[in-house]
PDB file of N, CA and C in Angstrom:
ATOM      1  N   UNK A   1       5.176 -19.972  19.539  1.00  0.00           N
ATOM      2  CA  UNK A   1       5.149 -18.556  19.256  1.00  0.00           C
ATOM      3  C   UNK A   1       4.886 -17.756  20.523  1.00  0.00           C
ATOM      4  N   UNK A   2       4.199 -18.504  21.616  1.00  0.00           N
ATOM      5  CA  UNK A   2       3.779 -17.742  22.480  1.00  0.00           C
ATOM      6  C   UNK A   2       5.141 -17.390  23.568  1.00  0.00           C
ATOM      7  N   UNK A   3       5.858 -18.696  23.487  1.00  0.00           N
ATOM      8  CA  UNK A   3       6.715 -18.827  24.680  1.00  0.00           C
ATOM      9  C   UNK A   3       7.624 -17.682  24.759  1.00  0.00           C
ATOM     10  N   UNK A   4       7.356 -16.609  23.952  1.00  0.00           N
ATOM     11  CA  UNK A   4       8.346 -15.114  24.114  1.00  0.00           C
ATOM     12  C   UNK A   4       7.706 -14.477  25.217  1.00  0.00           C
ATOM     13  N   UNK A   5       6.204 -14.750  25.673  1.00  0.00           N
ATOM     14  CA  UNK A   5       5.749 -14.071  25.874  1.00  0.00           C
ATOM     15  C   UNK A   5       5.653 -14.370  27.797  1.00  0.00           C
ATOM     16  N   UNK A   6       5.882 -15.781  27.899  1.00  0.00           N
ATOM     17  CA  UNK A   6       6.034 -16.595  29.067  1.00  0.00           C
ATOM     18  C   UNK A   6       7.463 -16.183  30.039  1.00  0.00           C
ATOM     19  N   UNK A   7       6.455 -15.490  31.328  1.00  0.00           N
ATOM     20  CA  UNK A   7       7.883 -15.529  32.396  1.00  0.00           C
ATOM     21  C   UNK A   7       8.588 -16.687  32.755  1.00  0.00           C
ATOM     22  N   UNK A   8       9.821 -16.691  32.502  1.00  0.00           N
ATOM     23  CA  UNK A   8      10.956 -17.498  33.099  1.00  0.00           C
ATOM     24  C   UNK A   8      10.465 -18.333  35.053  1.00  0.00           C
ATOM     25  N   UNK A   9       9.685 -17.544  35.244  1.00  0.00           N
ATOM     26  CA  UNK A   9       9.553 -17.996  36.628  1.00  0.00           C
ATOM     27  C   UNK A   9       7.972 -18.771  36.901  1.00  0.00           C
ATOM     28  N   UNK A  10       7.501 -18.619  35.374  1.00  0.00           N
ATOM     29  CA  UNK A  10       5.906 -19.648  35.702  1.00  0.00           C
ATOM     30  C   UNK A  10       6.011 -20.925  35.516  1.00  0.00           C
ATOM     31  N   UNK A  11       5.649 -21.341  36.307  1.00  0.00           N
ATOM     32  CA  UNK A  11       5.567 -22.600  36.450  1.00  0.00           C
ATOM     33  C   UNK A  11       4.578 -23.495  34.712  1.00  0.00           C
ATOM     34  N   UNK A  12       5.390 -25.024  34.825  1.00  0.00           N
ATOM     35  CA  UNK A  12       4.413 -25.482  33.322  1.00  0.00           C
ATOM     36  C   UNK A  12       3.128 -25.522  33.470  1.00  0.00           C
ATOM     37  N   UNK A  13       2.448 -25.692  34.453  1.00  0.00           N
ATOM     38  CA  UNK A  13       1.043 -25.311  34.769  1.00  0.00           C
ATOM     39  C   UNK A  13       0.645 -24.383  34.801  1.00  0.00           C
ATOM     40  N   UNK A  14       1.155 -23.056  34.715  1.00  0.00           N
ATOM     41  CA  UNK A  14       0.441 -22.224  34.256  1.00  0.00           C
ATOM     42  C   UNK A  14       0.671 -21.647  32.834  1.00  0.00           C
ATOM     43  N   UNK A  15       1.633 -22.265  32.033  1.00  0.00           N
ATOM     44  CA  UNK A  15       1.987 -21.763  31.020  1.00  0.00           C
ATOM     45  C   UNK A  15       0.806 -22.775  30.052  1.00  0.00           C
ATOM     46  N   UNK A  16       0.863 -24.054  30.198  1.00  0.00           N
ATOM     47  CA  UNK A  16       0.082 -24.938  29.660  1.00  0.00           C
ATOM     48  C   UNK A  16      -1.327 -24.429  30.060  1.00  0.00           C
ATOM     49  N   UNK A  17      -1.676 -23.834  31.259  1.00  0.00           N
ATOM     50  CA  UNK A  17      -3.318 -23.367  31.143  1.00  0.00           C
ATOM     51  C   UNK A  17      -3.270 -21.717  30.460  1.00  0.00           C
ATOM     52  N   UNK A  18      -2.269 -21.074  30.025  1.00  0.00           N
ATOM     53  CA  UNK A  18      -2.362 -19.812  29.175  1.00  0.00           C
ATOM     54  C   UNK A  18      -2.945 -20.726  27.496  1.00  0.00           C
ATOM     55  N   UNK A  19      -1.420 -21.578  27.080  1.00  0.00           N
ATOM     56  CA  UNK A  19      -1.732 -22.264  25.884  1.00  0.00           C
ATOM     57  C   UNK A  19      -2.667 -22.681  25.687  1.00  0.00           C
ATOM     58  N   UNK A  20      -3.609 -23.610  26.487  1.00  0.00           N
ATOM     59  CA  UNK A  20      -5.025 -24.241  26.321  1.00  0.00           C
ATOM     60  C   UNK A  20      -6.178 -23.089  26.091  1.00  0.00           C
ATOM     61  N   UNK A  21      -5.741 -21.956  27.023  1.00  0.00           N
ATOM     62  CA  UNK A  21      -6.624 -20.499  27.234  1.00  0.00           C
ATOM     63  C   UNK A  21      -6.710 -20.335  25.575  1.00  0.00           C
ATOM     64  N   UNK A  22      -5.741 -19.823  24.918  1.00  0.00           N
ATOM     65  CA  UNK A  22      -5.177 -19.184  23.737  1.00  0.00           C
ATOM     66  C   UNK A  22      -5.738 -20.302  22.786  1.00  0.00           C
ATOM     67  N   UNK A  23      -5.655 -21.584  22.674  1.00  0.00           N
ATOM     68  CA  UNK A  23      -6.118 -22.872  21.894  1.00  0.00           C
ATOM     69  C   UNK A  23      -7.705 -22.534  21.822  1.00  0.00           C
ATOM     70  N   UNK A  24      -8.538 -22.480  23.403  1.00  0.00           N
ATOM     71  CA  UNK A  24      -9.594 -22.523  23.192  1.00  0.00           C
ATOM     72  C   UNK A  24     -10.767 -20.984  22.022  1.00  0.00           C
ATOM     73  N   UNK A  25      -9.943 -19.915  22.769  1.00  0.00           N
ATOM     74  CA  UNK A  25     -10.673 -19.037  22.007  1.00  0.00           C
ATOM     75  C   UNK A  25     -10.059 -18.840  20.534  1.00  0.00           C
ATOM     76  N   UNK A  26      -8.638 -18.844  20.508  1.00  0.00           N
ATOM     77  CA  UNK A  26      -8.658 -19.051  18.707  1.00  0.00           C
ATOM     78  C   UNK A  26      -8.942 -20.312  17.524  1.00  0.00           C
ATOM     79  N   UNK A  27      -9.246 -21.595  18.172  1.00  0.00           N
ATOM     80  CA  UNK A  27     -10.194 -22.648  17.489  1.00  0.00           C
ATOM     81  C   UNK A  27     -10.833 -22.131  16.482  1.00  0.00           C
ATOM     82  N   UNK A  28     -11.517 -21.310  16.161  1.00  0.00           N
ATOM     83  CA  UNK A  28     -12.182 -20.686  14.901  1.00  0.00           C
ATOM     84  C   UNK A  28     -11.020 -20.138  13.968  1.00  0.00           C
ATOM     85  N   UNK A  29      -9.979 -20.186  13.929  1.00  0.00           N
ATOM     86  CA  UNK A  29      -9.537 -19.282  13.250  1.00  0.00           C
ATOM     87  C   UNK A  29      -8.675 -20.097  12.472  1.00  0.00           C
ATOM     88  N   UNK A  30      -8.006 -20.281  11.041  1.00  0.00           N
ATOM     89  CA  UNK A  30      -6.810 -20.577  10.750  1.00  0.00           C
ATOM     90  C   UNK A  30      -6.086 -20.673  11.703  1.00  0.00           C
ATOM     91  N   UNK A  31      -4.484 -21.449  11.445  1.00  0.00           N
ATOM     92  CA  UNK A  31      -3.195 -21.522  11.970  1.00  0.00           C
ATOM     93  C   UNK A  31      -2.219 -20.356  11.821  1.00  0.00           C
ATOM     94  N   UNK A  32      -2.611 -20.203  10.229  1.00  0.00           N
ATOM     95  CA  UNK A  32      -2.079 -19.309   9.367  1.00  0.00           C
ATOM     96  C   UNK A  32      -2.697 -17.974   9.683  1.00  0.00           C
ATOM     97  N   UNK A  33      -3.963 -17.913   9.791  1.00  0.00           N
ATOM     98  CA  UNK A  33      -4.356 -16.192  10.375  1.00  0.00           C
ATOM     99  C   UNK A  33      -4.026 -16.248  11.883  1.00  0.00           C
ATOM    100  N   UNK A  34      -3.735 -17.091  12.654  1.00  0.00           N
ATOM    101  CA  UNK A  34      -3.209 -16.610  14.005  1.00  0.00           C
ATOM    102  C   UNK A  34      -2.242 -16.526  14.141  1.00  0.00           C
ATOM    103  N   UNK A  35      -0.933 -16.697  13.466  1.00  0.00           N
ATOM    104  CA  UNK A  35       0.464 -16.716  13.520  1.00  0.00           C
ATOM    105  C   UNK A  35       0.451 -15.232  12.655  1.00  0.00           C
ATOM    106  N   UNK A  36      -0.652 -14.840  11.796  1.00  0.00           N
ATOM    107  CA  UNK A  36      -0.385 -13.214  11.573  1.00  0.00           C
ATOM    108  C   UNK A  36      -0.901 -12.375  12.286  1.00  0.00           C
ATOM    109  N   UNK A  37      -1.836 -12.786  12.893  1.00  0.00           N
ATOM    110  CA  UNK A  37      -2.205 -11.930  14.280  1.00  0.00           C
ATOM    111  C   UNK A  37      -1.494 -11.384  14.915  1.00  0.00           C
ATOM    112  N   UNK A  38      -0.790 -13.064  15.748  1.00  0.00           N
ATOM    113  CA  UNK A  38       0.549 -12.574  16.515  1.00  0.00           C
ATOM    114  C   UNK A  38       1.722 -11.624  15.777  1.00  0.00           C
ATOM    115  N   UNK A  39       1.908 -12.244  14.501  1.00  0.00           N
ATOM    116  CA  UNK A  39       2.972 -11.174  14.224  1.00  0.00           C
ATOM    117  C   UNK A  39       2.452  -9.538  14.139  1.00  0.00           C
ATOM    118  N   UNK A  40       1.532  -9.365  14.062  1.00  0.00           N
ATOM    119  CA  UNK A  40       0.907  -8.212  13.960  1.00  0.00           C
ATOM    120  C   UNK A  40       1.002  -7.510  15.203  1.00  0.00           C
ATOM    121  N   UNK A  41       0.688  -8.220  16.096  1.00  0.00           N
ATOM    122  CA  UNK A  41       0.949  -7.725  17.459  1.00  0.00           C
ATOM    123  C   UNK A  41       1.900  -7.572  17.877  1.00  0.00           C
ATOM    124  N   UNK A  42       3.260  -8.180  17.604  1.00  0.00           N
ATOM    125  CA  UNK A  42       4.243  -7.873  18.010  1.00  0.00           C
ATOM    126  C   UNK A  42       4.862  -6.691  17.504  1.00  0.00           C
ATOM    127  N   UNK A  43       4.547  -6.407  15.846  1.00  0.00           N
ATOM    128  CA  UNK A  43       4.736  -5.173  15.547  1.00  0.00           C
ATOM    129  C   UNK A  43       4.601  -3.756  16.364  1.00  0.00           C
ATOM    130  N   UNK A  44       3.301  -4.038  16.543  1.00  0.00           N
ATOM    131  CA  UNK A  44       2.528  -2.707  17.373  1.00  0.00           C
ATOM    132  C   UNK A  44       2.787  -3.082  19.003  1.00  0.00           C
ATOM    133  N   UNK A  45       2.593  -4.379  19.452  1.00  0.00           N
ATOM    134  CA  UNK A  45       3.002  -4.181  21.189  1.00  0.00           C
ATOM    135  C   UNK A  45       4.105  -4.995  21.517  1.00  0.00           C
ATOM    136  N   UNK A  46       5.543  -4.774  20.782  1.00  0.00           N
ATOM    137  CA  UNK A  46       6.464  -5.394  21.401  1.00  0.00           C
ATOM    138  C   UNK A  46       7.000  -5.808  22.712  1.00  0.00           C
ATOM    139  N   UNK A  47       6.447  -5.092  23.385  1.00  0.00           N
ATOM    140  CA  UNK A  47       6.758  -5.655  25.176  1.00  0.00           C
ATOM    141  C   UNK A  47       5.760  -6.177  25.683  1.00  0.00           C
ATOM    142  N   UNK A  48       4.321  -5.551  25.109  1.00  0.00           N
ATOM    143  CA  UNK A  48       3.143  -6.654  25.715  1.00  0.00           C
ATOM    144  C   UNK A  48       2.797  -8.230  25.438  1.00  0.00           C
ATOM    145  N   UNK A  49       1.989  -8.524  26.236  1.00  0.00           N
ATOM    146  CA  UNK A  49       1.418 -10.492  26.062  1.00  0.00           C
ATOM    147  C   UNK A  49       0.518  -9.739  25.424  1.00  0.00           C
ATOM    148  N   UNK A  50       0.046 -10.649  24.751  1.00  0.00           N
ATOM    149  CA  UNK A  50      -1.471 -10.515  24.166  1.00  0.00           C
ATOM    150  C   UNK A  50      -2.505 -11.566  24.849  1.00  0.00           C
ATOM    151  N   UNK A  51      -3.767 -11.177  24.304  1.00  0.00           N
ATOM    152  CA  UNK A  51      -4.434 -11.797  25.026  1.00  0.00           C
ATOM    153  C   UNK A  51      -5.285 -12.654  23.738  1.00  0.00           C
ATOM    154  N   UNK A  52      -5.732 -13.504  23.831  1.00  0.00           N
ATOM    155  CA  UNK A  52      -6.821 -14.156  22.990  1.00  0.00           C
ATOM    156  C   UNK A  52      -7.947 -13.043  22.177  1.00  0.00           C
ATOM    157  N   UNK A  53      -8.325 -12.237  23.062  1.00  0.00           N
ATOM    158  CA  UNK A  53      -8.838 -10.970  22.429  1.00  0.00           C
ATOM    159  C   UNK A  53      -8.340 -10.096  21.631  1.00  0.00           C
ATOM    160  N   UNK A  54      -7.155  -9.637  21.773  1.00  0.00           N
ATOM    161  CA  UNK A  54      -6.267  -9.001  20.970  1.00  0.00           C
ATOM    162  C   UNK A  54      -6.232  -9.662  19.796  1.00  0.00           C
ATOM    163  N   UNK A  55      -6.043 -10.403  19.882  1.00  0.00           N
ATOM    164  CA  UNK A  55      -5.940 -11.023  18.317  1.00  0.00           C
ATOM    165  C   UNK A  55      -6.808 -11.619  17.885  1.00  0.00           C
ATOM    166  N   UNK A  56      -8.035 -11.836  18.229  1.00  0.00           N
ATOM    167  CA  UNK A  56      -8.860 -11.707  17.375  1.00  0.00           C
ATOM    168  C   UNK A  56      -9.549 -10.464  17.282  1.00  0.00           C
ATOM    169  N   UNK A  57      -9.294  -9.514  17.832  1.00  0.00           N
ATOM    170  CA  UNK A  57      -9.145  -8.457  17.739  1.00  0.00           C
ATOM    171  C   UNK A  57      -8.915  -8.067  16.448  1.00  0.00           C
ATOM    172  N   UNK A  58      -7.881  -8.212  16.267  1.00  0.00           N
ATOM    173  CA  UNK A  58      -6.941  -7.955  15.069  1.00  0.00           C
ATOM    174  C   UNK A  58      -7.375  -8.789  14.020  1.00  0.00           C
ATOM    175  N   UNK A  59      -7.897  -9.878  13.976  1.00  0.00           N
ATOM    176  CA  UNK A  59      -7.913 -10.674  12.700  1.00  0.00           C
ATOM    177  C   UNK A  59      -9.614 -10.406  12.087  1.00  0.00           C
ATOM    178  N   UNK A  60     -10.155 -10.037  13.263  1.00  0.00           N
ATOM    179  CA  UNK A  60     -11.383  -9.533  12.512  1.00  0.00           C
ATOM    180  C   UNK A  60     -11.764  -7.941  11.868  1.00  0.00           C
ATOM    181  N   UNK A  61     -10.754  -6.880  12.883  1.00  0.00           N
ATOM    182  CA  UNK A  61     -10.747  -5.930  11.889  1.00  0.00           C
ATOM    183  C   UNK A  61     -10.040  -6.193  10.655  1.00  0.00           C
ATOM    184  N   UNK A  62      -9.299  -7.524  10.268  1.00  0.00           N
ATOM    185  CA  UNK A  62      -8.507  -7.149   8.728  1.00  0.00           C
ATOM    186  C   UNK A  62      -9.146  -8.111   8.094  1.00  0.00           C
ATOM    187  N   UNK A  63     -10.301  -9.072   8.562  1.00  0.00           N
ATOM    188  CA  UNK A  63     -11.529  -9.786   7.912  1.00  0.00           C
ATOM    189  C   UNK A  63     -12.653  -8.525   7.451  1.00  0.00           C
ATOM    190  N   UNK A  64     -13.017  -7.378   8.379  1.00  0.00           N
ATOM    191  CA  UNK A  64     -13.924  -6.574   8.065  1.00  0.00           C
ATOM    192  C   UNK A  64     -13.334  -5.544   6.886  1.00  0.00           C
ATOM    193  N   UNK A  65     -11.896  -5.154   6.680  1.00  0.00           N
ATOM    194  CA  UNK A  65     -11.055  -4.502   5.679  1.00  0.00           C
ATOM    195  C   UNK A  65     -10.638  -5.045   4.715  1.00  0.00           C
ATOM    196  N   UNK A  66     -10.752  -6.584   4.797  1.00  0.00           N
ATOM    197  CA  UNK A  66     -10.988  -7.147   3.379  1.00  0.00           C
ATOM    198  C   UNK A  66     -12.468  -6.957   2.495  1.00  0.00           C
ATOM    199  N   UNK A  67     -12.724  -7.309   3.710  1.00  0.00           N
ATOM    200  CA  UNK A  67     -14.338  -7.302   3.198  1.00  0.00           C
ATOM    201  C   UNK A  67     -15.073  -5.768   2.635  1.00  0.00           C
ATOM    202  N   UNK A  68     -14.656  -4.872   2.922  1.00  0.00           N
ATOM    203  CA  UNK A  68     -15.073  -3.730   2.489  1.00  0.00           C
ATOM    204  C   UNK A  68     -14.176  -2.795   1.097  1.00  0.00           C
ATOM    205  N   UNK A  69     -13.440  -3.934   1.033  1.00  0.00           N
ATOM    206  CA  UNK A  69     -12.369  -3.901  -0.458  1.00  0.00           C
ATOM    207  C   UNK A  69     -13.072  -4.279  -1.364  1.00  0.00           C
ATOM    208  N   UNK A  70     -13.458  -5.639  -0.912  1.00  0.00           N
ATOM    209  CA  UNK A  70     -14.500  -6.379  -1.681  1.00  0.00           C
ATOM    210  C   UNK A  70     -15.439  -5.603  -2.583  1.00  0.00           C
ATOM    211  N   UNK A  71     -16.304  -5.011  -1.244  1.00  0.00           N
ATOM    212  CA  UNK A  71     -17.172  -4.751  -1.618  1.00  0.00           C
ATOM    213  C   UNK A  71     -17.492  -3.928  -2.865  1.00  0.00           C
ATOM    214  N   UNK A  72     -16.162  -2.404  -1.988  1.00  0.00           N
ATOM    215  CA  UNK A  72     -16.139  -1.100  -3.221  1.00  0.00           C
ATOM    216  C   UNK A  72     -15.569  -1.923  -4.539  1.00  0.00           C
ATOM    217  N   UNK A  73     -14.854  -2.796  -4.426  1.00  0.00           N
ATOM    218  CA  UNK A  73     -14.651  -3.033  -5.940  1.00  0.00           C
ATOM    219  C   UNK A  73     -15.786  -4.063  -6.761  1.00  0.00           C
ATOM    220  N   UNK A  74     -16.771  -4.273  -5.844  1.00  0.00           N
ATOM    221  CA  UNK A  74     -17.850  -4.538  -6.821  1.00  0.00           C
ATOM    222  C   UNK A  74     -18.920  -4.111  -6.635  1.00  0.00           C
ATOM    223  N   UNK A  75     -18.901  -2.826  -6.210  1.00  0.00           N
ATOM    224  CA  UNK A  75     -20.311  -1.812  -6.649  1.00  0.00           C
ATOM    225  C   UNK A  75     -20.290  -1.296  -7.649  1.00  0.00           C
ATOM    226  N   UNK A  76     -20.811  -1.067  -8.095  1.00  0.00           N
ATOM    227  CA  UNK A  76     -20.712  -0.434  -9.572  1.00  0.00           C
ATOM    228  C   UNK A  76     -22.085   0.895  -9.343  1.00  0.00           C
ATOM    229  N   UNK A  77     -22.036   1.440 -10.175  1.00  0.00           N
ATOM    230  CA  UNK A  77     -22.662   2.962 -10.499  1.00  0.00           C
ATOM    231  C   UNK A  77     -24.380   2.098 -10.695  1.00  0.00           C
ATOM    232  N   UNK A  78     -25.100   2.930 -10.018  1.00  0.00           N
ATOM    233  CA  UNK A  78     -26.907   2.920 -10.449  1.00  0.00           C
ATOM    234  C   UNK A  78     -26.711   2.970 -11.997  1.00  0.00           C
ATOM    235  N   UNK A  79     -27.194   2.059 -12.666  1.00  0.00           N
ATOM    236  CA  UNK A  79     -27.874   2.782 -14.157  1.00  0.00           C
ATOM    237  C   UNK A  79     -28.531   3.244 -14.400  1.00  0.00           C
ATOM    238  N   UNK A  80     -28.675   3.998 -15.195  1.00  0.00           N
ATOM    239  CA  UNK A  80     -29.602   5.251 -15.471  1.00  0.00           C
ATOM    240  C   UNK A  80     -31.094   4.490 -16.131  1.00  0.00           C
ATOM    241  N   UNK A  81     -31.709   5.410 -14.884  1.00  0.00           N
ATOM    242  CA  UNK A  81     -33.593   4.608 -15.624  1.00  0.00           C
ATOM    243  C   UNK A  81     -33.484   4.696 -16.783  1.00  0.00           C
ATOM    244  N   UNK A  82     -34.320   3.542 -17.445  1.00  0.00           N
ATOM    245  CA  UNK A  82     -35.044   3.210 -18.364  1.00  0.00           C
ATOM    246  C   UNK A  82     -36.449   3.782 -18.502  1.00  0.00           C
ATOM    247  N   UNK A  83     -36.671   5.091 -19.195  1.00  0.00           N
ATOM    248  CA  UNK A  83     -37.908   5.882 -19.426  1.00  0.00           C
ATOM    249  C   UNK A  83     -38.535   5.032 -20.577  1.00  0.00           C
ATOM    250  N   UNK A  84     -39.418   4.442 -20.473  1.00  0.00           N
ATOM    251  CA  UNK A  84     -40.277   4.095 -21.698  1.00  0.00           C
ATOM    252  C   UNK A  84     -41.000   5.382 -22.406  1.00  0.00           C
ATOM    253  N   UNK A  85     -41.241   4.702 -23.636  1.00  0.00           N
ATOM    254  CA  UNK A  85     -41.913   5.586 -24.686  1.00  0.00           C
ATOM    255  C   UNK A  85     -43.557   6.582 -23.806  1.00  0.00           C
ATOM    256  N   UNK A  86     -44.192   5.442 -22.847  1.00  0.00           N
ATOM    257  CA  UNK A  86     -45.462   5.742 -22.910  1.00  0.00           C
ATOM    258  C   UNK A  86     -45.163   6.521 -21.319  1.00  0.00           C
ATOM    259  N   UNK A  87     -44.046   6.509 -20.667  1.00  0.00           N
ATOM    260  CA  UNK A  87     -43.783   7.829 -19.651  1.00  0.00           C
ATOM    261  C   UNK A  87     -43.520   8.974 -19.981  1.00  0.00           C
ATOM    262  N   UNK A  88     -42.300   8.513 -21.240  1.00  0.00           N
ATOM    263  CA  UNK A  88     -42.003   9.763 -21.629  1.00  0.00           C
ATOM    264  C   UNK A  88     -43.651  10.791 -22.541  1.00  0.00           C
ATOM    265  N   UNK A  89     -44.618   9.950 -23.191  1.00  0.00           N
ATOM    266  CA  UNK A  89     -45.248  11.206 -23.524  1.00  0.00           C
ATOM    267  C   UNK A  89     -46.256  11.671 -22.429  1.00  0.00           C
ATOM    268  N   UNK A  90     -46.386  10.760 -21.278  1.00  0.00           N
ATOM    269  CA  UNK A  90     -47.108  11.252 -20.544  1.00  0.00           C
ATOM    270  C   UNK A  90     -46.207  12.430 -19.863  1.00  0.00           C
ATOM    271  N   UNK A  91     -45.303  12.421 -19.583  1.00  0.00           N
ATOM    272  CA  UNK A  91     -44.225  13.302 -18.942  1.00  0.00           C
ATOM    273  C   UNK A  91     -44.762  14.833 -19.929  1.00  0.00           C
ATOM    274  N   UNK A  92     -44.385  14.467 -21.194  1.00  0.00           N
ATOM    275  CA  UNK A  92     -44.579  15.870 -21.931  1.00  0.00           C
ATOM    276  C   UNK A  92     -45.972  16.164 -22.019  1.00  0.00           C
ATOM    277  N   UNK A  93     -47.004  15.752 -21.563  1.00  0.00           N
ATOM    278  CA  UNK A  93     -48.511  16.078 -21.975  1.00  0.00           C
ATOM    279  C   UNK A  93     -48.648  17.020 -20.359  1.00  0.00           C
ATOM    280  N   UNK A  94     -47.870  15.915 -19.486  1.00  0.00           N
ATOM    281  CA  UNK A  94     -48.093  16.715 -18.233  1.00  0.00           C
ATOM    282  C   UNK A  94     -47.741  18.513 -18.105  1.00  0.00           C
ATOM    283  N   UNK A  95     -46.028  18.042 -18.755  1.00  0.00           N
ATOM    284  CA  UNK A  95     -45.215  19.383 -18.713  1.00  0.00           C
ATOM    285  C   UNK A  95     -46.171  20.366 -20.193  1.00  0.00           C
ATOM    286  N   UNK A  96     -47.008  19.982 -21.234  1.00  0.00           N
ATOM    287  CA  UNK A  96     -47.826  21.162 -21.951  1.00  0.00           C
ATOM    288  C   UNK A  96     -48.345  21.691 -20.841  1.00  0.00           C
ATOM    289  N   UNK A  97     -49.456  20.649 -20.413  1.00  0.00           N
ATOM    290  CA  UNK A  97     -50.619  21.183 -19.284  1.00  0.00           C
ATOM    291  C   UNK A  97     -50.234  22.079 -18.222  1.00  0.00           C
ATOM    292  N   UNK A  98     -48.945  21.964 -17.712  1.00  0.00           N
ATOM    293  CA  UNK A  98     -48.899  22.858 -16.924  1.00  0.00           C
ATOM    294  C   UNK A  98     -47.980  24.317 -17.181  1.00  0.00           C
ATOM    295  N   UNK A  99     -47.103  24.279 -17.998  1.00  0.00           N
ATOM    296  CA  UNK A  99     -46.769  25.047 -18.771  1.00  0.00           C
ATOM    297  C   UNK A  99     -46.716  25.109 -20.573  1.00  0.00           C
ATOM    298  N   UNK A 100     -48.184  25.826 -20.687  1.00  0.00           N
ATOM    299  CA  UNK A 100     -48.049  25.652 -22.433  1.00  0.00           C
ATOM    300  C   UNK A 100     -47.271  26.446 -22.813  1.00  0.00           C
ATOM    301  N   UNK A 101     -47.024  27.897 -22.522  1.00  0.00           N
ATOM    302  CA  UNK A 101     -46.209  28.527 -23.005  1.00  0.00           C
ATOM    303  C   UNK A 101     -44.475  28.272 -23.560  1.00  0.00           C
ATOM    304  N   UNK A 102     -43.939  27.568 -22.236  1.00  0.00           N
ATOM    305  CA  UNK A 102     -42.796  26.679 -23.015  1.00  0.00           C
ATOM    306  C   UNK A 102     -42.671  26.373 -23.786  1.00  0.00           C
ATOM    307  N   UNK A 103     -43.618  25.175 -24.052  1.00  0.00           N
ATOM    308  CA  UNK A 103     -44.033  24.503 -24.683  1.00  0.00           C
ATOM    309  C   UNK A 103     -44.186  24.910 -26.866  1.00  0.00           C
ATOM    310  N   UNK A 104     -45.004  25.684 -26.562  1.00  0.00           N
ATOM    311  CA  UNK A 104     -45.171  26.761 -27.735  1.00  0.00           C
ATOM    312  C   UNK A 104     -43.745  27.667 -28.125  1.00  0.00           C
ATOM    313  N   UNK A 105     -42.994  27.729 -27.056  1.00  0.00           N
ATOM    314  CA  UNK A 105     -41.523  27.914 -27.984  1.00  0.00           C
ATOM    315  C   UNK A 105     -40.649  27.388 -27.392  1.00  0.00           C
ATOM    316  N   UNK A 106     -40.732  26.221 -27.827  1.00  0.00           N
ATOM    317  CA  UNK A 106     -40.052  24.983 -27.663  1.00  0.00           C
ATOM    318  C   UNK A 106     -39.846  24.360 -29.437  1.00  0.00           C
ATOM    319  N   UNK A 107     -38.577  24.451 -29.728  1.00  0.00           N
ATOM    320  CA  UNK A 107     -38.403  24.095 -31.370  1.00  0.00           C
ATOM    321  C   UNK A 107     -39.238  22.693 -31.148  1.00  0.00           C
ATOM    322  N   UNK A 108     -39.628  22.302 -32.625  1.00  0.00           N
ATOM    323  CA  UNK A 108     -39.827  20.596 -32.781  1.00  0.00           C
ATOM    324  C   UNK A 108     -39.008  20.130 -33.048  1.00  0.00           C
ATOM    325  N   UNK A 109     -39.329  18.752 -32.427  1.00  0.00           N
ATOM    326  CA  UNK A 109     -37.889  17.415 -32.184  1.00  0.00           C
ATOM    327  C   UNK A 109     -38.598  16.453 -33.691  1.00  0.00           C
ATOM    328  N   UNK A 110     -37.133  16.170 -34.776  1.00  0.00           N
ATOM    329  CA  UNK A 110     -37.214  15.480 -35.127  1.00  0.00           C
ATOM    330  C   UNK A 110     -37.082  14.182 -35.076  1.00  0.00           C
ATOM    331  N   UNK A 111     -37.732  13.360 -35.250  1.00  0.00           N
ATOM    332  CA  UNK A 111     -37.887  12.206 -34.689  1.00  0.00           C
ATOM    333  C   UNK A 111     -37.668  11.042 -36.259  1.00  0.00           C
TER     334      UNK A 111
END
């Protein structure tokens, strides 16, 4: 895949120490995610070489854009507190005490 990228006039020693270059830093990666790297790159830099950086470059921003797909599709919404019985009347003893008047015309809740 690379050899598009190889001048006609380098010698196999230096093309074989680019390949080994390119072998050593993409070792972490799939076969299959570095052959989309490259194609990725060729999209966007058709006349440039790439470099080992570039593409992982590239394969980790679309590891971090998977990953944040992920994510939003499994956050889900806060649920709404759970007020127990014995907050809620402390809540309303608080809210008499500090405003009774409300309070006093405030219809009663049937319960």
């Amino acid at each position: 895949m690379l050899s598009a990228y190889f001048d006609p006039s380098e010698s196999d020693e230096v093309k074989a120490g680019l390949l080994a270059w390119f072998c050593d830093e993409l070792q972490d990666w799939k076969h299959e995610q570095v052959v989309w790297g490259l194609r990725e790159w060729n999209r966007d830099n058709p006349r440039r070489r790439p470099t080992p950086g570039d593409i992982v470059a590239i394969l980790k921003r679309a590891r971090g854009e998977k990953y944040a797909k992920q994510v939003a599709a499994t956050k889900v919404a806060d649920p709404a507190p759970v007020i127990t019985e014995e907050a809620r009347a402390r809540n309303a003893a608080r809210v008499a005490e500090l405003f009774p008047s409300i309070i006093k015309s405030m219809p009663k809740v049937q319960e």
